[in-house]
N, C-alpha and C. Protein backbone atom coordinates (compact mmCIF):
# COMPACT_ATOMS: atom_id res chain seq x y z
N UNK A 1 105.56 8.05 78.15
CA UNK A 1 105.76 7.46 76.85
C UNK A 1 106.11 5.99 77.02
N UNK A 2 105.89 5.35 76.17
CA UNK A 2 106.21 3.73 76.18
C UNK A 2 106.69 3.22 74.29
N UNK A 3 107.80 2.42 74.76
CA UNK A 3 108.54 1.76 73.49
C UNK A 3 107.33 0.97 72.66
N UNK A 4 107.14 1.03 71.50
CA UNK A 4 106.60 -0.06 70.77
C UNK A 4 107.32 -0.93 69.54
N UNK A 5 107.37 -2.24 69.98
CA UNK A 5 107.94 -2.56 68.55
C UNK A 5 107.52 -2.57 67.38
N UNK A 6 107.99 -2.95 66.51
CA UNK A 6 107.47 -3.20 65.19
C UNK A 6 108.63 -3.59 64.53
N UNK A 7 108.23 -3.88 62.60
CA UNK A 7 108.84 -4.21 61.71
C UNK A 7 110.27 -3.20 61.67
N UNK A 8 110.05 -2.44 61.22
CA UNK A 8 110.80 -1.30 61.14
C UNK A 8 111.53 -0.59 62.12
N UNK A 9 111.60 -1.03 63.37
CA UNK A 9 112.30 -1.06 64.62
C UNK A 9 111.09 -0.56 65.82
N UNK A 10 112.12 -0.35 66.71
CA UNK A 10 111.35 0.03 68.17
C UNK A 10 110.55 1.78 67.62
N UNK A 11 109.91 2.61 68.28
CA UNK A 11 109.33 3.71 68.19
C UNK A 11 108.64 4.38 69.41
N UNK A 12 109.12 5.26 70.46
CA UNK A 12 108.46 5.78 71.37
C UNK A 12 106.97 6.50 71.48
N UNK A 13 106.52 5.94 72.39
CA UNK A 13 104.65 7.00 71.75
C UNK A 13 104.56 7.59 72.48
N UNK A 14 103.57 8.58 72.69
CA UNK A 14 103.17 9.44 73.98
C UNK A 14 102.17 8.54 74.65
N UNK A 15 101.72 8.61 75.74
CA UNK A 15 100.99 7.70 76.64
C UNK A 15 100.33 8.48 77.89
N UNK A 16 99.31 9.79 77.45
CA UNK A 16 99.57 10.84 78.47
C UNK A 16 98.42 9.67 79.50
N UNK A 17 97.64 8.69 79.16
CA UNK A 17 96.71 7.86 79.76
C UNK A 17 97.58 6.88 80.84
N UNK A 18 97.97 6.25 80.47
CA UNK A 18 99.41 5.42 80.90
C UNK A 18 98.65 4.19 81.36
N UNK A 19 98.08 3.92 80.28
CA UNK A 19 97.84 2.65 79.89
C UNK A 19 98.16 1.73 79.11
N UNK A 20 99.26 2.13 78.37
CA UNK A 20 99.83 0.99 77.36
C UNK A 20 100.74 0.17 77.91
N UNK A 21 100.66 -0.84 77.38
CA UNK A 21 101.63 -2.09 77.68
C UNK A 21 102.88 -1.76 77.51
N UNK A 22 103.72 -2.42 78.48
CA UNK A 22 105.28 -2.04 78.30
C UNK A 22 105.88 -1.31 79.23
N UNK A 23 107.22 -1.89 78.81
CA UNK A 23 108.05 -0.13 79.83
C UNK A 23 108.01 0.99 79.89
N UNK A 24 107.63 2.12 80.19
CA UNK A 24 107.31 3.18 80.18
C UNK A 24 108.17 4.32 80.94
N UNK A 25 108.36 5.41 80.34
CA UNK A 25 109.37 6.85 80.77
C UNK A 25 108.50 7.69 80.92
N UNK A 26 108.76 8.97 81.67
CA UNK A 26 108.45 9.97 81.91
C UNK A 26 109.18 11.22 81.23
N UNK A 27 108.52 11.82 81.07
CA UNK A 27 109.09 13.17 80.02
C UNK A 27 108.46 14.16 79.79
N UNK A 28 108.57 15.24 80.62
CA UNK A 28 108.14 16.84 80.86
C UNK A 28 107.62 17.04 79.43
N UNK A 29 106.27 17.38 79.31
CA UNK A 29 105.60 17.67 78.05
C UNK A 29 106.12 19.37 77.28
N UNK A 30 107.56 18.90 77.17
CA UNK A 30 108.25 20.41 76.33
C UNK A 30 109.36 19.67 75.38
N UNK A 31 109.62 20.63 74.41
CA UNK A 31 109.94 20.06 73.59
C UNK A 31 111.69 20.14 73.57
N UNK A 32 111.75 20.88 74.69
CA UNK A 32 113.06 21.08 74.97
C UNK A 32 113.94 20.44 76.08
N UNK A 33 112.99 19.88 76.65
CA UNK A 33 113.41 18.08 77.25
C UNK A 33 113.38 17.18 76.74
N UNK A 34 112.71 17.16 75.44
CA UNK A 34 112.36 16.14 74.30
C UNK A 34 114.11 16.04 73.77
N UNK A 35 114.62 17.05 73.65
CA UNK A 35 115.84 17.68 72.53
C UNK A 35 116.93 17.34 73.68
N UNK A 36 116.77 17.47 74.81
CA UNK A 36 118.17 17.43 75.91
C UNK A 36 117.75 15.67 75.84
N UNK A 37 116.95 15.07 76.14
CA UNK A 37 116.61 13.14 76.08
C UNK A 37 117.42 12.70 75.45
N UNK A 38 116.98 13.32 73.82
CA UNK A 38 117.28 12.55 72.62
C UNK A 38 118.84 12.68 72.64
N UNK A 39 119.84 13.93 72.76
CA UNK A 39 120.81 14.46 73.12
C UNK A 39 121.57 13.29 73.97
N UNK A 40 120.99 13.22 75.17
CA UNK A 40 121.66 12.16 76.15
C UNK A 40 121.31 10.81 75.60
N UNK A 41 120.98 10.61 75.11
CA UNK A 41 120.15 8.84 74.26
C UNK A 41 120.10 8.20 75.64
N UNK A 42 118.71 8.84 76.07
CA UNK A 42 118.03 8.81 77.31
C UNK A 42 116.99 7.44 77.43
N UNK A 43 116.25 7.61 75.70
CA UNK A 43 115.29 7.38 75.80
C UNK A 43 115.43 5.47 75.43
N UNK A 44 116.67 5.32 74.63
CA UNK A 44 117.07 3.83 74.42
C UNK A 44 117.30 3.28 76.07
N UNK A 45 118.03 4.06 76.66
CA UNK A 45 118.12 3.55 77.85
C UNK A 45 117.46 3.36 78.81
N UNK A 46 116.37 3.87 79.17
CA UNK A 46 115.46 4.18 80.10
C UNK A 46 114.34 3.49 79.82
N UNK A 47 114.25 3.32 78.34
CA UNK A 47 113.36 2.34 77.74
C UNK A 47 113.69 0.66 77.82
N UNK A 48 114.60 0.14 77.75
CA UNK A 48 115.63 -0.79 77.49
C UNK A 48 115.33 -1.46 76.11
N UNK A 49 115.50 -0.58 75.16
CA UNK A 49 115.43 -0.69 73.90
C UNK A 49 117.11 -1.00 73.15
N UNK A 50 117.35 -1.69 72.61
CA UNK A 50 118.65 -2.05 71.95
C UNK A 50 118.27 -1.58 70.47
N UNK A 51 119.20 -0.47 69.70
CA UNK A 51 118.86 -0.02 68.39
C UNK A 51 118.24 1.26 68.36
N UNK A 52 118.11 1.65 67.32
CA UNK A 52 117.74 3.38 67.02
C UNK A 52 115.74 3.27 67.53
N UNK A 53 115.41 4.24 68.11
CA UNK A 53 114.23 4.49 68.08
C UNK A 53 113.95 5.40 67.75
N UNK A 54 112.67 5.58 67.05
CA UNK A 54 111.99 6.59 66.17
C UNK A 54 110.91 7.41 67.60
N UNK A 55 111.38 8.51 67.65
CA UNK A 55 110.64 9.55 68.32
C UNK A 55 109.69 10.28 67.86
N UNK A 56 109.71 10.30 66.62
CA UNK A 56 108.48 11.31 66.04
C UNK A 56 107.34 11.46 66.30
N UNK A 57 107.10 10.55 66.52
CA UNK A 57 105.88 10.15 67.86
C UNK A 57 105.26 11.26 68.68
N UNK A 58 106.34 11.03 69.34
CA UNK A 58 106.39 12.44 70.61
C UNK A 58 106.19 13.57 70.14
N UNK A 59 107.60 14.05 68.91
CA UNK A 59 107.60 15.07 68.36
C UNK A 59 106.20 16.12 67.89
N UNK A 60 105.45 15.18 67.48
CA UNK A 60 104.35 15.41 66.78
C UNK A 60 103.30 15.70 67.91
N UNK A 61 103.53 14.79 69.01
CA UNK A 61 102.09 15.43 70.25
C UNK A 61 102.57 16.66 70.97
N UNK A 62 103.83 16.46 70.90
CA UNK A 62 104.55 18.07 71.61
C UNK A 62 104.15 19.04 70.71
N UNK A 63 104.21 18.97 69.49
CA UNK A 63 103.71 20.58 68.33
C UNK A 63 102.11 20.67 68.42
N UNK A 64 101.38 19.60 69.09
CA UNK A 64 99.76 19.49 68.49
C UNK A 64 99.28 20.91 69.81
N UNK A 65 98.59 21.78 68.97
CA UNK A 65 98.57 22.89 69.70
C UNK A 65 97.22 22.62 70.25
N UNK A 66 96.32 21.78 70.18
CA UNK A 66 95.23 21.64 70.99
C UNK A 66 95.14 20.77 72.70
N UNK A 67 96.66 20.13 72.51
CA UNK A 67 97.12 19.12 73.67
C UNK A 67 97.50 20.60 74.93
N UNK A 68 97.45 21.80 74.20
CA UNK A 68 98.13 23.06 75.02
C UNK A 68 96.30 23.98 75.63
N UNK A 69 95.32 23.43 75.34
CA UNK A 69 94.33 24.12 75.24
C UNK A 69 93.15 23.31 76.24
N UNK A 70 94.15 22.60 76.22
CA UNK A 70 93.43 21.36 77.53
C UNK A 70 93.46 21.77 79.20
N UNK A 71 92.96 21.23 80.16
CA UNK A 71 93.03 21.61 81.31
C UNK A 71 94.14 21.47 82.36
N UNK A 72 95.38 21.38 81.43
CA UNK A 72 96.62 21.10 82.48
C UNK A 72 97.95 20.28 81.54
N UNK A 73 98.97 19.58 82.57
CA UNK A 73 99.65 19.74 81.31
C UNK A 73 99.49 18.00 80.85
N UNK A 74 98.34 17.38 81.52
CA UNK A 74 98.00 15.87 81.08
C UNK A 74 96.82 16.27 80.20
N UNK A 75 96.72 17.26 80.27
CA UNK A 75 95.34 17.11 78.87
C UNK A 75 93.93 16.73 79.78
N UNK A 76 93.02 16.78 78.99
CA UNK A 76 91.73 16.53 79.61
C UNK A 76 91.98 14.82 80.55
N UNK A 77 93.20 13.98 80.76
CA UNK A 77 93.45 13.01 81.26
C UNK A 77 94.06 13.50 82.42
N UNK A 78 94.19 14.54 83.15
CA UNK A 78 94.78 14.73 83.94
C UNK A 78 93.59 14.71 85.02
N UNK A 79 93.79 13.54 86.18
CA UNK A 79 93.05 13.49 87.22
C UNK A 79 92.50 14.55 88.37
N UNK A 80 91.51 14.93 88.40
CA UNK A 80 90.78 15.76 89.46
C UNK A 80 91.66 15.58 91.08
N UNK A 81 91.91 16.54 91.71
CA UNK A 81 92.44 15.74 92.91
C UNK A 81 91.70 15.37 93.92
N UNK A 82 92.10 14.66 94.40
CA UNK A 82 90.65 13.84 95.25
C UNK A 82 89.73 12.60 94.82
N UNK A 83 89.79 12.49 93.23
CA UNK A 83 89.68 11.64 92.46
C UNK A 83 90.54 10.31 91.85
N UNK A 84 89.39 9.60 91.53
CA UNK A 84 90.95 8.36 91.28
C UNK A 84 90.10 8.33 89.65
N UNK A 85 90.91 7.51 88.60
CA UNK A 85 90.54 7.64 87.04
C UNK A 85 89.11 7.00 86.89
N UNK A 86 88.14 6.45 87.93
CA UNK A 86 87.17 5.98 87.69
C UNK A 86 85.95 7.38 87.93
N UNK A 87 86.84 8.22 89.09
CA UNK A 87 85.66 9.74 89.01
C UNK A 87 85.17 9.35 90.27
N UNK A 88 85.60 8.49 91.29
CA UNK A 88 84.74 8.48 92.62
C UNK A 88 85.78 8.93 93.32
N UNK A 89 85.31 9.11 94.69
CA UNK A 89 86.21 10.02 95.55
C UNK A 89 87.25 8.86 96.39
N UNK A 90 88.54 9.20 96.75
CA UNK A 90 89.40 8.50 97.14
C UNK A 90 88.35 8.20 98.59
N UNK A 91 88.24 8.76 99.39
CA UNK A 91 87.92 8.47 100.55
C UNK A 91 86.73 7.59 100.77
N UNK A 92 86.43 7.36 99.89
CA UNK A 92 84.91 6.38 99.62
C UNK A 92 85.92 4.69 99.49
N UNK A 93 87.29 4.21 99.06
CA UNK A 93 87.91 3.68 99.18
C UNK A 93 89.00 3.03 100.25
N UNK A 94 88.91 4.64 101.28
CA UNK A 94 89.96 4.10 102.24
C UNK A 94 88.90 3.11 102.93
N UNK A 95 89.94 2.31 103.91
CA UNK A 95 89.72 1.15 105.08
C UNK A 95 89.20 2.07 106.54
N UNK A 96 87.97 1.40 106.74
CA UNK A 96 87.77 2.15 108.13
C UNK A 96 88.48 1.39 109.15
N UNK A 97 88.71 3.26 110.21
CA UNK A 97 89.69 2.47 111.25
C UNK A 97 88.95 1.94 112.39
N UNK A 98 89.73 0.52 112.67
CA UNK A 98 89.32 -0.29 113.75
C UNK A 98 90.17 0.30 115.29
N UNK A 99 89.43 0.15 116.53
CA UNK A 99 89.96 0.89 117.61
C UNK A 99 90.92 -0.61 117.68
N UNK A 100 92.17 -0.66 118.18
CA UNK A 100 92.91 -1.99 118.84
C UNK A 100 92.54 -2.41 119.81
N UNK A 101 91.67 -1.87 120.54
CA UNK A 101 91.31 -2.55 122.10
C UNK A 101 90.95 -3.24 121.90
């Protein structure tokens, strides 16, 4: 998840891509880590947000029952292993090794 500002104050989003701009938290996709966060006012802190933030955000992708019907618990964004987010194979990337002699 990552803070966004606005008019109306700061607001946490979900970010299962983790591509948005900003500081960004991590947070077990249940809604009952959502409830122990908010509980600890986890998410002002971890965010470094000063002032109330609006979670509903979250709230709302945690109830969406099709985010549960996806292939894991990142959703159809959750990377293949062996794969990097472009879909080619890591090892096509590593550095070949040079002998030191």
């Amino acid at each position: 998840m990552v803070a966004e500002g606005g008019r109306a104050g700061s607001a946490a989003v979900p970010d299962p891509r983790r591509r948005l701009p900003g500081r960004g938290a991590w947070l077990h996709p249940d809604a009952a880590c959502l409830r122990q966060a908010e509980r600890r006012r986890a998410f002002p802190r971890a965010l470094r947000v000063t002032g109330p933030l609006d979670i509903s955000a979250l709230q709302e992708y945690l109830e969406r029952p099709e985010r549960l019907n996806r292939s894991g618990p990142l959703g159809s964004h959750q990377v293949a292993r062996g794969q990097t987010d472009a879909g080619t194979s890591r090892a096509r990337h590593r550095r070949k090794q040079v002998d030191p002699s």
